[in-house]
Protein backbone atom coordinates (compact mmCIF):
# COMPACT_ATOMS: atom_id res chain seq x y z
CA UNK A 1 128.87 124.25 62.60
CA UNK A 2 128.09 120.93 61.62
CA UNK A 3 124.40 119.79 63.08
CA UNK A 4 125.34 116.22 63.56
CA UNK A 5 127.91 117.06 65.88
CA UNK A 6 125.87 119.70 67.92
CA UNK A 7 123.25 117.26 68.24
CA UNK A 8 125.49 114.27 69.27
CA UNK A 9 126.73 116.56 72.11
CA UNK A 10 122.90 117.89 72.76
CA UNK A 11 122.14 114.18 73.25
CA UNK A 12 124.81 113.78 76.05
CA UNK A 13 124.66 117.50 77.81
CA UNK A 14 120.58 116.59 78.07
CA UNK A 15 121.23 113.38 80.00
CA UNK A 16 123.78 115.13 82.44
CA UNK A 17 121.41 117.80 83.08
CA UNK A 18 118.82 114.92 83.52
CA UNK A 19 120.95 113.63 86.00
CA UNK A 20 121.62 117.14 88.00
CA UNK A 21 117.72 117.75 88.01
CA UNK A 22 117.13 114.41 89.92
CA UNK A 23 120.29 114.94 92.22
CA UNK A 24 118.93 118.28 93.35
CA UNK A 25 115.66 117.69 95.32
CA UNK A 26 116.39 120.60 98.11
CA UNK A 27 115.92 123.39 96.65
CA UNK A 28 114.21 126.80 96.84
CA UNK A 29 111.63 128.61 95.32
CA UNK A 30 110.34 132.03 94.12
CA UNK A 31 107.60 133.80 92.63
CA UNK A 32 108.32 135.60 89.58
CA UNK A 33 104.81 137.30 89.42
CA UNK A 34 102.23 135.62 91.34
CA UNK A 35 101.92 132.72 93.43
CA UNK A 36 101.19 130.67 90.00
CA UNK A 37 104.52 131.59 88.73
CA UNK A 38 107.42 129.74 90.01
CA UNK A 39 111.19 129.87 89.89
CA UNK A 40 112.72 127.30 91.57
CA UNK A 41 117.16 127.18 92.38
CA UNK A 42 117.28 124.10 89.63
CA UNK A 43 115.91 126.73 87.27
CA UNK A 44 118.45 128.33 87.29
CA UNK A 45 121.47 125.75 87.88
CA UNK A 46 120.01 124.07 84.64
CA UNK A 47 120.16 127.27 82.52
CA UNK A 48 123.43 127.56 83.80
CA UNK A 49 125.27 124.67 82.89
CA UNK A 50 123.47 124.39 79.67
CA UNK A 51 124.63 128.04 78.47
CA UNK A 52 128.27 126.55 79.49
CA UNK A 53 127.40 122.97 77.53
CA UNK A 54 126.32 125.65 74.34
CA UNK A 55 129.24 128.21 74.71
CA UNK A 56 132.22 125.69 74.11
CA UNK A 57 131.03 124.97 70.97
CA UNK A 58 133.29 127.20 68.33
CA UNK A 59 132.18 130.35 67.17
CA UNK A 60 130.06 132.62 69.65
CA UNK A 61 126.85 131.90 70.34
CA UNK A 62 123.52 133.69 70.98
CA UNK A 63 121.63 132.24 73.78
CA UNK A 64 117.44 133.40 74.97
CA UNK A 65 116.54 131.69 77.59
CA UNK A 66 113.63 132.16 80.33
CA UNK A 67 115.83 133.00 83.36
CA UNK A 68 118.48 134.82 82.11
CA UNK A 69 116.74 136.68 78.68
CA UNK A 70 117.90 139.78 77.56
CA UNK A 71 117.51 141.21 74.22
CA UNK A 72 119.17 139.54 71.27
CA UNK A 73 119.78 139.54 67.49
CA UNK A 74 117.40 136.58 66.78
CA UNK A 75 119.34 136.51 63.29
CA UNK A 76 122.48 136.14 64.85
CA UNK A 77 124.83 133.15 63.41
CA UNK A 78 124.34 131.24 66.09
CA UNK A 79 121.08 131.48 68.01
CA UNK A 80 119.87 129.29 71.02
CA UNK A 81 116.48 129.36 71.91
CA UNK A 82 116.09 127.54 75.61
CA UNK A 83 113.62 126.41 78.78
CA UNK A 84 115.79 125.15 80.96
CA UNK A 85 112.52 123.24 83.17
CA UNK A 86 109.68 123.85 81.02
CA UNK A 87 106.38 123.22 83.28
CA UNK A 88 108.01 124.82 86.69
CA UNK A 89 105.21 124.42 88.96
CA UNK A 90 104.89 120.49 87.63
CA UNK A 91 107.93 120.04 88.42
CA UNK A 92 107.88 121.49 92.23
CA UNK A 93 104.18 119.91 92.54
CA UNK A 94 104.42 116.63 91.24
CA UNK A 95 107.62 116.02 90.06
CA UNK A 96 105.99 115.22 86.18
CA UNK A 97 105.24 116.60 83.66
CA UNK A 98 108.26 119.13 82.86
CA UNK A 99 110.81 119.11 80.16
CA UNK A 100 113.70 120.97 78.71
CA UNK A 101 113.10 123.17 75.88
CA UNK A 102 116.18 123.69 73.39
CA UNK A 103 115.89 125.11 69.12
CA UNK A 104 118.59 125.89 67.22
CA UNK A 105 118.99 128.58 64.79
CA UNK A 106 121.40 129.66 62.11
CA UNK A 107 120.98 133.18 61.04
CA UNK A 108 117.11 132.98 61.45
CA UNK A 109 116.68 129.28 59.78
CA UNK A 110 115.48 126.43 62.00
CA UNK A 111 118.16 123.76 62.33
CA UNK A 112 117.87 121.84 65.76
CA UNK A 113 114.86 121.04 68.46
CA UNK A 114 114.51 119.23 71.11
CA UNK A 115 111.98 118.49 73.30
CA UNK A 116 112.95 116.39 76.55
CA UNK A 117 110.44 115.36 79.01
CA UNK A 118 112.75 114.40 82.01
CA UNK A 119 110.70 112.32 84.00
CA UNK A 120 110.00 109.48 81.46
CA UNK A 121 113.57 110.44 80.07
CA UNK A 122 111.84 111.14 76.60
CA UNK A 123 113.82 112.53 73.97
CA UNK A 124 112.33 114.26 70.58
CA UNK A 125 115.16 115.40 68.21
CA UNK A 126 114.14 117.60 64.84
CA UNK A 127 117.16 117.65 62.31
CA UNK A 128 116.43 120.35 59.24
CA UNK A 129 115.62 117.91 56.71
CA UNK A 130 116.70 114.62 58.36
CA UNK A 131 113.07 114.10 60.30
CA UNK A 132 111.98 113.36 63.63
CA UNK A 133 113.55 110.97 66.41
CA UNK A 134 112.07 109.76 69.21
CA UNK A 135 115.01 108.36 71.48
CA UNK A 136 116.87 107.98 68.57
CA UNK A 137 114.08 106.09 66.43
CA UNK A 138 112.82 107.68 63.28
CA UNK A 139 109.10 108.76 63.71
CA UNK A 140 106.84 108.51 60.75
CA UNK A 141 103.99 111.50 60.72
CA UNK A 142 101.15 111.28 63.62
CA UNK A 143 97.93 110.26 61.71
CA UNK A 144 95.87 113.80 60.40
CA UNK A 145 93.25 113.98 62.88
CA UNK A 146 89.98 116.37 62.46
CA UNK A 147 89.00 118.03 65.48
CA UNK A 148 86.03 115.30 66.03
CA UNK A 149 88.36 112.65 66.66
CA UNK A 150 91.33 113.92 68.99
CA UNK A 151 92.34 115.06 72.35
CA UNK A 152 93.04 118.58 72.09
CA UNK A 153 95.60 120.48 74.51
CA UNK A 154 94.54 123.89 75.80
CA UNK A 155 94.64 125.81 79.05
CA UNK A 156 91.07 125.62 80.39
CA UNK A 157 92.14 129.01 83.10
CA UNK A 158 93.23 130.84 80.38
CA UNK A 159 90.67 130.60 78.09
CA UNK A 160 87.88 129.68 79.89
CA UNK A 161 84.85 132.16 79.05
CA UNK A 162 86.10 132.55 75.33
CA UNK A 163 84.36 131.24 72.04
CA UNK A 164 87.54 129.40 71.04
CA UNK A 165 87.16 127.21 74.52
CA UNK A 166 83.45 126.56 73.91
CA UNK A 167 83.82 125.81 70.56
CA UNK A 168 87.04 123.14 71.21
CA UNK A 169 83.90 122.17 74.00
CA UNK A 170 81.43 121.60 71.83
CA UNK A 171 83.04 120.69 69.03
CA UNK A 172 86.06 118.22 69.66
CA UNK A 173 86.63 114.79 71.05
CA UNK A 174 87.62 116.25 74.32
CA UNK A 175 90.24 118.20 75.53
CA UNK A 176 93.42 117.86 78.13
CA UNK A 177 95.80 120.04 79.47
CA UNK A 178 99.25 119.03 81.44
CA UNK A 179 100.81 122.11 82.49
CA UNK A 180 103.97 121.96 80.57
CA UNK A 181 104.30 123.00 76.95
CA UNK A 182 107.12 120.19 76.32
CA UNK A 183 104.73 117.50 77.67
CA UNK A 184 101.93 119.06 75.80
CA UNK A 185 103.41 119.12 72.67
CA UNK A 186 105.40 115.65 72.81
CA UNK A 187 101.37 114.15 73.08
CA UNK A 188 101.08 115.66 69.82
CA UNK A 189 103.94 114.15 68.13
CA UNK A 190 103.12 111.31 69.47
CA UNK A 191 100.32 111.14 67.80
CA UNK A 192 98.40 110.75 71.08
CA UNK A 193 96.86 114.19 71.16
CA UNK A 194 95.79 116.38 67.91
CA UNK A 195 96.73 119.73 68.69
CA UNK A 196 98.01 121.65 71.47
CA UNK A 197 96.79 125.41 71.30
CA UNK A 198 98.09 127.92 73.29
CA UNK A 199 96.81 131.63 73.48
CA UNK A 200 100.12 133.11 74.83
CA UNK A 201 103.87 132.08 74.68
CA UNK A 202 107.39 132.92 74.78
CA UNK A 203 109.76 132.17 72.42
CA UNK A 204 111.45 129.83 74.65
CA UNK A 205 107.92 127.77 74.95
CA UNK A 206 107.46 127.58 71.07
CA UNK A 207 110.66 127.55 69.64
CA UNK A 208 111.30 123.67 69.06
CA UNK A 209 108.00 123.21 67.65
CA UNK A 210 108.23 125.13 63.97
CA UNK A 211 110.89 122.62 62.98
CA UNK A 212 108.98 119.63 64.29
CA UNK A 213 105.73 120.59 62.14
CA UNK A 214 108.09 121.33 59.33
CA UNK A 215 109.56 117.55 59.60
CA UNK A 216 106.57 115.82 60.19
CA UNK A 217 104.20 117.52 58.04
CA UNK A 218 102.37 119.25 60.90
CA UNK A 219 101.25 122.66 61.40
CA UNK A 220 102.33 125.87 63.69
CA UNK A 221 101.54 129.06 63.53
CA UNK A 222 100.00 131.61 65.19
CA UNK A 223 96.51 132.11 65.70
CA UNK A 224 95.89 134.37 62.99
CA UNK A 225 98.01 132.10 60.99
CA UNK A 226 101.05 133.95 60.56
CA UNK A 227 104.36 132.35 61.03
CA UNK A 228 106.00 131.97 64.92
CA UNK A 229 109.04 134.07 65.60
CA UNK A 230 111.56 134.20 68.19
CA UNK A 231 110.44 137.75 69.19
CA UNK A 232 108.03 138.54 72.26
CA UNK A 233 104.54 137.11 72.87
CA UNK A 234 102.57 135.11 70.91
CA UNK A 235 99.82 133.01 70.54
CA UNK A 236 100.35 129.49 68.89
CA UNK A 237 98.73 126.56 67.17
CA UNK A 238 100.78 123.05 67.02
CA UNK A 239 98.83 120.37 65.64
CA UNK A 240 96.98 118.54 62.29
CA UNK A 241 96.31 120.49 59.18
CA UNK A 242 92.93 119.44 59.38
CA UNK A 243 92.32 120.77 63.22
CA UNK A 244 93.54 123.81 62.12
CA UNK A 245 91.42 123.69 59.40
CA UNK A 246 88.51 123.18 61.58
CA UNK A 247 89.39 125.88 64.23
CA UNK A 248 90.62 128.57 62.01
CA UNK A 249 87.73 130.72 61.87
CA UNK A 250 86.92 130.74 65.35
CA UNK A 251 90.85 130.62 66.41
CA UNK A 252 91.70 133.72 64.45
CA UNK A 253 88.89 135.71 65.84
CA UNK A 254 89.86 134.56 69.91
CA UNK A 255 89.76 137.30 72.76
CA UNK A 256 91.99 136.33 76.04
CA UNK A 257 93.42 138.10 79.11
């Protein structure tokens, strides 16, 4: 399928759905685990409508996504990676601070990601070897920051009580968390944060970002520094060569829960 065609639809199905999200404010809500994780009707609705949006394009079409995820060839054809309201409990709480997730993948190879944060009606496009976009302007590469002189992203619950958080502590400019991993990682290619480290992940809350790094000379990887995949849980690192550089040894090392 051709990319620039995919993406030009993308561009309009993401506005639609932006639409639906803020013409559905009654809605209800679940807990998929605990009382910290939240599934709310729009959930749902969104994932919905955006499998339709994905399955009229020719050809069949592989879709993970968080509410409806069942096992897949990740090396299908035609693989969709999606979030359809990344940041849930933002998004019931506040209102903020969620996005929508989306990567394309042909046969394995990155070729589409987006990262949408709804609220401020932000758009990040990734096109394999065509750069970055911000609402539709080309993005030059965020400035390599050491750890010394950036905001880094982590969850403080999470990791709080490990050597990786006292070390980001003691060691970086300072560090902020937002709740959503789309909102979270936009502040990195933005340039406005350095890194955004996360000690466990889905595929559909990582998926966009190995293309972004690729395209703007970023890195992503796990902790240990092996390669994301589309395949279970992992931990991640999106950020500056030179933060990873500067958290490596401790990073690759870090005990969670």
């Amino acid at each position: 399928m051709d990319t620039a065609i995919i993406n030009q639809n993308m561009k309009a199905w993401l506005l639609d759905l932006r639409e639906f999200i803020h013409s559905n404010r009654e809605y209800k809500i679940d807990e998929k685990v605990d009382f910290r994780d939240l599934v709310s009707e729009v959930d749902i609705a969104v994932e919905k409508k955006l499998t339709e949006h994905i399955n009229s394009l020719p050809g069949t079409q592989t879709i993970l996504g968080e509410e409806s995820n069942n096992d897949v060839n990740v090396m299908a054809d035609h693989l969709w990676v999606i979030d359809p309201i990344d940041g849930t409990s933002n998004f019931i709480k506040q209102a903020d601070d969620y996005g929508i997730l989306v990567a394309y993948f042909q046969k394995g190879e990155p070729m589409l990601s987006y990262i949408y944060e709804v609220k401020t009606n932000t758009l990040v496009v990734a096109e394999k070897d065509q750069g970055v976009t911000i609402n539709d302007k080309l993005i030059s590469a965020p400035e390599n920051f050491a750890l010394d002189e950036a905001f880094v992203s982590i969850n403080p619950r999470k990791m709080n009580g490990t050597n990786l958080m006292s070390f980001l502590a003691k060691n970086g400019f300072d560090l902020r968390f937002l709740g959503s991993s789309a909102s979270d990682a936009l502040r990195v290619v933005e340039g406005k944060n350095g890194a955004f480290i996360s000690p466990e992940s889905e595929p559909w809350d990582r998926a966009p970002y190995a293309l972004i790094a690729n395209e703007l000379g970023l890195h992503m990887s796990q902790f240990n520094g092996e390669p994301t995949t589309n395949i279970g849980n992992e931990s991640f690192f999106f950020g500056t060569k030179q933060i990873f550089e500067d958290v490596y040894d401790v990073m690759k090392n870090a005990a969670f829960e």
